[in-house]
Protein backbone atom coordinates (compact mmCIF):
# COMPACT_ATOMS: atom_id res chain seq x y z
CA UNK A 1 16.74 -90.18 17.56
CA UNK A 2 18.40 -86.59 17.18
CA UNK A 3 15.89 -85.88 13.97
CA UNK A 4 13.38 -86.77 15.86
CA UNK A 5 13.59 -83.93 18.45
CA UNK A 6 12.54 -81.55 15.45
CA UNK A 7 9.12 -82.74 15.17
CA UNK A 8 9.32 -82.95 19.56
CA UNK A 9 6.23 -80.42 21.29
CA UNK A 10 8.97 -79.74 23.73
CA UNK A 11 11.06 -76.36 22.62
CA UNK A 12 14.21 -76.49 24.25
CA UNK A 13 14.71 -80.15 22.84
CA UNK A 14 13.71 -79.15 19.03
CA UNK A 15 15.82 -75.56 20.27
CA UNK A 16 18.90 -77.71 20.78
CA UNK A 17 18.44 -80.03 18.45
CA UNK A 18 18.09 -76.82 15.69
CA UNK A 19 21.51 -74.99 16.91
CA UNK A 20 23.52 -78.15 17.53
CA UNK A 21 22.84 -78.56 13.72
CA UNK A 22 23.99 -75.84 12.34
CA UNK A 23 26.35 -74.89 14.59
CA UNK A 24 29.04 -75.77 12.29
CA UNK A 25 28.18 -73.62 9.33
CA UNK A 26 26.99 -70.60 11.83
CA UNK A 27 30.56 -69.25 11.18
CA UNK A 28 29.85 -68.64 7.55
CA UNK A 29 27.19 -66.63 8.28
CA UNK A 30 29.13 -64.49 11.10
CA UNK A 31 30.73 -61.12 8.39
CA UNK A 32 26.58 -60.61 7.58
CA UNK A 33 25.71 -61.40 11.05
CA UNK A 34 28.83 -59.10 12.36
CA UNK A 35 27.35 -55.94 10.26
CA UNK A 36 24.19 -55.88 12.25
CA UNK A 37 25.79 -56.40 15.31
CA UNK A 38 28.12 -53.65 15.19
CA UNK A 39 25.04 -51.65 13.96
CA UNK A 40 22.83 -52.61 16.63
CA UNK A 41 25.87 -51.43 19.23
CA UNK A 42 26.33 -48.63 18.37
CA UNK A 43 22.76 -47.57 18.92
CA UNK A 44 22.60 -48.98 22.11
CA UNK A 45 26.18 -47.16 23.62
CA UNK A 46 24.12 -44.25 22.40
CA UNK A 47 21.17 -44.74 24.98
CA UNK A 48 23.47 -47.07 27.21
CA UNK A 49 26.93 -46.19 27.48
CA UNK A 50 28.70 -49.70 27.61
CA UNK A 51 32.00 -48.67 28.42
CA UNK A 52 33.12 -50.44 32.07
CA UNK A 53 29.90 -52.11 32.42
CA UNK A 54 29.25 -56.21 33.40
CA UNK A 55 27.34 -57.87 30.67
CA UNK A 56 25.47 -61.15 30.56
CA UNK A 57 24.23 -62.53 27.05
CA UNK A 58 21.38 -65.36 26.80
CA UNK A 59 21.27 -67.65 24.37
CA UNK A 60 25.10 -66.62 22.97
CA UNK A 61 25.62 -69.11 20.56
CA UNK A 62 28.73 -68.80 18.99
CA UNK A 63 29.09 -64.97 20.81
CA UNK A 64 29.39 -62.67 17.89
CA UNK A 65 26.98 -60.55 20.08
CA UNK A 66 28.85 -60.57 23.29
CA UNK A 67 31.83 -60.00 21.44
CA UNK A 68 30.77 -56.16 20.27
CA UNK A 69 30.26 -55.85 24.36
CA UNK A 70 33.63 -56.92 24.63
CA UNK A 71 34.57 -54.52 21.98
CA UNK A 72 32.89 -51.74 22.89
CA UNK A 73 34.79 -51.54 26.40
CA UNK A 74 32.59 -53.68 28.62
CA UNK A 75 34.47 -54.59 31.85
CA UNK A 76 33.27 -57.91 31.85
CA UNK A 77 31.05 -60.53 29.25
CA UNK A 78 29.52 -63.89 30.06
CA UNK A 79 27.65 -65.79 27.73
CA UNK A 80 25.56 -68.34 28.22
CA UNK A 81 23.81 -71.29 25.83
CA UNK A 82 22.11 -74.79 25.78
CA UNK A 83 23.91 -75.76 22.88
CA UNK A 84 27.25 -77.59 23.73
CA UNK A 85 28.58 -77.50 20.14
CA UNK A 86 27.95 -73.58 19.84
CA UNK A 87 29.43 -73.42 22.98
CA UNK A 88 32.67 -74.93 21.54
CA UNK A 89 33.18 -72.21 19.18
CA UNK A 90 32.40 -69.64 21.46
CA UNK A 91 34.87 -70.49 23.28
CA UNK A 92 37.35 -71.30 20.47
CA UNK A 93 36.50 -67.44 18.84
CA UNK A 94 36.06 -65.65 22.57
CA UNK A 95 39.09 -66.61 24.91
CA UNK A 96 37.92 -63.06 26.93
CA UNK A 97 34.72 -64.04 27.29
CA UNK A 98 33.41 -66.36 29.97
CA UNK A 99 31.12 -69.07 28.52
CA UNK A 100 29.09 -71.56 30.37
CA UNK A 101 26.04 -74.05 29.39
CA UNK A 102 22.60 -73.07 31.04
CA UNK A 103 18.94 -72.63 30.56
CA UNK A 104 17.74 -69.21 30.27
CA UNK A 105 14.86 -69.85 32.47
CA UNK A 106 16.57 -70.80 34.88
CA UNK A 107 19.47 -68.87 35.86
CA UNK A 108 20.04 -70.67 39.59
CA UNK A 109 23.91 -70.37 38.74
CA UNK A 110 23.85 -66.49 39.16
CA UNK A 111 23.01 -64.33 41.97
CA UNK A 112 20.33 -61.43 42.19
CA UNK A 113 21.57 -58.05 40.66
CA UNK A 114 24.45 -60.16 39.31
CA UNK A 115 25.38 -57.84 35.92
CA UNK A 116 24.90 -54.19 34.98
CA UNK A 117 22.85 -55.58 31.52
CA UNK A 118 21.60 -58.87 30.62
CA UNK A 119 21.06 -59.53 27.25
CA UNK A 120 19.77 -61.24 24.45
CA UNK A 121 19.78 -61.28 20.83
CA UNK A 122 17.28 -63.13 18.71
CA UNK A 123 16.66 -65.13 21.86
CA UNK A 124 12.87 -64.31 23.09
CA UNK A 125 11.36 -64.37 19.39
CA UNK A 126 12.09 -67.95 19.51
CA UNK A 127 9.83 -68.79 22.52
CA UNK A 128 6.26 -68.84 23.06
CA UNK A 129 5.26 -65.90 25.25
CA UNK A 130 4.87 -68.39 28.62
CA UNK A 131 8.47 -68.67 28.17
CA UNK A 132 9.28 -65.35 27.39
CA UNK A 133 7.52 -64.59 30.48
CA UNK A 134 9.96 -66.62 32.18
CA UNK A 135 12.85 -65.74 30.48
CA UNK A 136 12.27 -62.04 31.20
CA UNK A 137 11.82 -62.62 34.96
CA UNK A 138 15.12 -64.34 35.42
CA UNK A 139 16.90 -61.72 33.48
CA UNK A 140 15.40 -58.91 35.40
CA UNK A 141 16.21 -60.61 38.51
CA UNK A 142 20.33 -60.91 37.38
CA UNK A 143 20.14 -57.82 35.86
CA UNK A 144 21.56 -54.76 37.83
CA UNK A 145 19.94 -52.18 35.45
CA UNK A 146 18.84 -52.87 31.62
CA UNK A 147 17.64 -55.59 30.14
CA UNK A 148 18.34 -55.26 26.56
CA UNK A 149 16.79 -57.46 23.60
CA UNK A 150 18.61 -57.07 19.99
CA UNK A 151 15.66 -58.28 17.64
CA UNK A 152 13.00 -58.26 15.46
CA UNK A 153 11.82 -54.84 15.03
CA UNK A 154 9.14 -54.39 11.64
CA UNK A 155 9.05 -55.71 8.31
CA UNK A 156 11.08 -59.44 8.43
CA UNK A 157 12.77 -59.85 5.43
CA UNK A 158 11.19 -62.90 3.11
CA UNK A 159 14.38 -65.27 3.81
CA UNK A 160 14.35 -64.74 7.38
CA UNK A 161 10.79 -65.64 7.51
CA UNK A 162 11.05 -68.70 5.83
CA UNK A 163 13.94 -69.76 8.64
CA UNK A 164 11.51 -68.95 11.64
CA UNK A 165 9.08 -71.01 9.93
CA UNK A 166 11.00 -73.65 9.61
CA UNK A 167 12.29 -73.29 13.57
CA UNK A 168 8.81 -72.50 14.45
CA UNK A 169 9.02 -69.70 16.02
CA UNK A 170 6.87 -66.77 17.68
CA UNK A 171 8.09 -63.69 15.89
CA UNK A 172 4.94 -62.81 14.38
CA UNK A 173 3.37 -62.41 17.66
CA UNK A 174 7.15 -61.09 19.55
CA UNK A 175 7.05 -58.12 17.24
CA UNK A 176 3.59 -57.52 18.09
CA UNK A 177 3.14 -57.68 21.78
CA UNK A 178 7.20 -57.81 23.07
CA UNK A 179 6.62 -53.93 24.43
CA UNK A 180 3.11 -54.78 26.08
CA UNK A 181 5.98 -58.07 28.05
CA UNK A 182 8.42 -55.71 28.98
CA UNK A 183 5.96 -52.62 30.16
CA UNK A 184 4.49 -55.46 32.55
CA UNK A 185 7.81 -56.29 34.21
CA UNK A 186 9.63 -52.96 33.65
CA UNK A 187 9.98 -49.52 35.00
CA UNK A 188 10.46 -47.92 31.42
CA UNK A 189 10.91 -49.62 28.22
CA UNK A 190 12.03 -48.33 24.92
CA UNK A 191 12.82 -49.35 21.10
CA UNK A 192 15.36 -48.19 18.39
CA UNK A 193 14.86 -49.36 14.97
CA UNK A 194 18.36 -50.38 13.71
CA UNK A 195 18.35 -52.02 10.29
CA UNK A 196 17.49 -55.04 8.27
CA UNK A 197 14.09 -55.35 10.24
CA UNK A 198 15.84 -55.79 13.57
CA UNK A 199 16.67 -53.66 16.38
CA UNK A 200 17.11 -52.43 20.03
CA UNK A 201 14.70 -53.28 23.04
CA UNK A 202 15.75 -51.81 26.21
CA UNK A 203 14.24 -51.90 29.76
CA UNK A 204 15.11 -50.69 33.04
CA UNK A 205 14.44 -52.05 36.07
């Protein structure tokens, strides 16, 4: 039954059924990963210092990208997935990092102004824009200050494309309109091109 959640209309069953698979060669992947983290956070302290802040990251997975948070001085990270087996090696890799299992749509768990930035990284690129819509709203509503997207920014590199194919996702359209989402919600928004056709989305409440 598990294969057949791939071919499922619903997302967050073919989402789950995606990162509980390869959950357990996501590690191997983490030192190219890691690079364009560390990249990515270092752009951001620039425009957000991180130092002392309270962090929440959607859709953590294994939390390579709440660790630089951690790393970069945050008072306090919590991540948060779907995925119970990425969840497992979060917490295996992250002992200072809270980690708990809920849908980012739906953050019930987690009160109002809850964290000084909520964040995501290759999260909303996933979804179609009714959940992005969604998404955004309940991390606006947690969020204290920023809500910050690590991303898709330009030119996708040809393997990556072939991997959001294959998970079906929105990127094509994310990169496109992604600014237009935020401007709706947000009092300011702004990008920074990192590297390796990704980079910084950033929006203040």
């Amino acid at each position: 039954m598990g294969l057949l959640h791939y071919f499922s209309k619903d997302t967050d069953k073919r989402s789950k059924f995606i990162f509980n698979l390869i959950a357990p060669i996501y590690s191997y992947l983490s030192p190219s990963i890691e690079k364009t983290f560390s990249s990515a956070i270092k752009a951001l302290n620039k425009e957000i210092p991180i130092e002392g802040k309270t962090i929440m990251d959607i859709g953590t997975g294994t939390g390579a990208w709440a660790a630089n948070f951690l790393n970069a001085g945050a008072a306090k990270v919590v991540g948060l997935d779907f995925a119970d087996k990425m969840l497992i090696k979060a917490r295996m890799q992250n002992p200072g990092i809270e980690f708990y299992n809920a849908n980012a749509e739906n953050l019930h768990q987690f009160q109002d102004n809850s964290f000084d930035i909520v964040t995501a990284s290759f999260v909303l690129h996933g979804v179609k824009q009714n959940s992005r819509e969604a998404i955004l709203k309940e991390m606006k509503r947690v969020a204290r200050n920023y809500v910050v997207l690590h991303d898709f920014v330009g030119k996708t590199p040809f393997l990556i494309r072939i991997l959001e194919f294959m998970e079906r996702s929105d990127y094509k359209f994310f990169k496109l309109n992604i600014c237009k989402e935020l401007k709706m919600q947000f009092l300011t928004c702004s990008m920074v091109p990192v590297k390796y056709g990704t980079g910084i989305y950033y929006a203040r409440k």
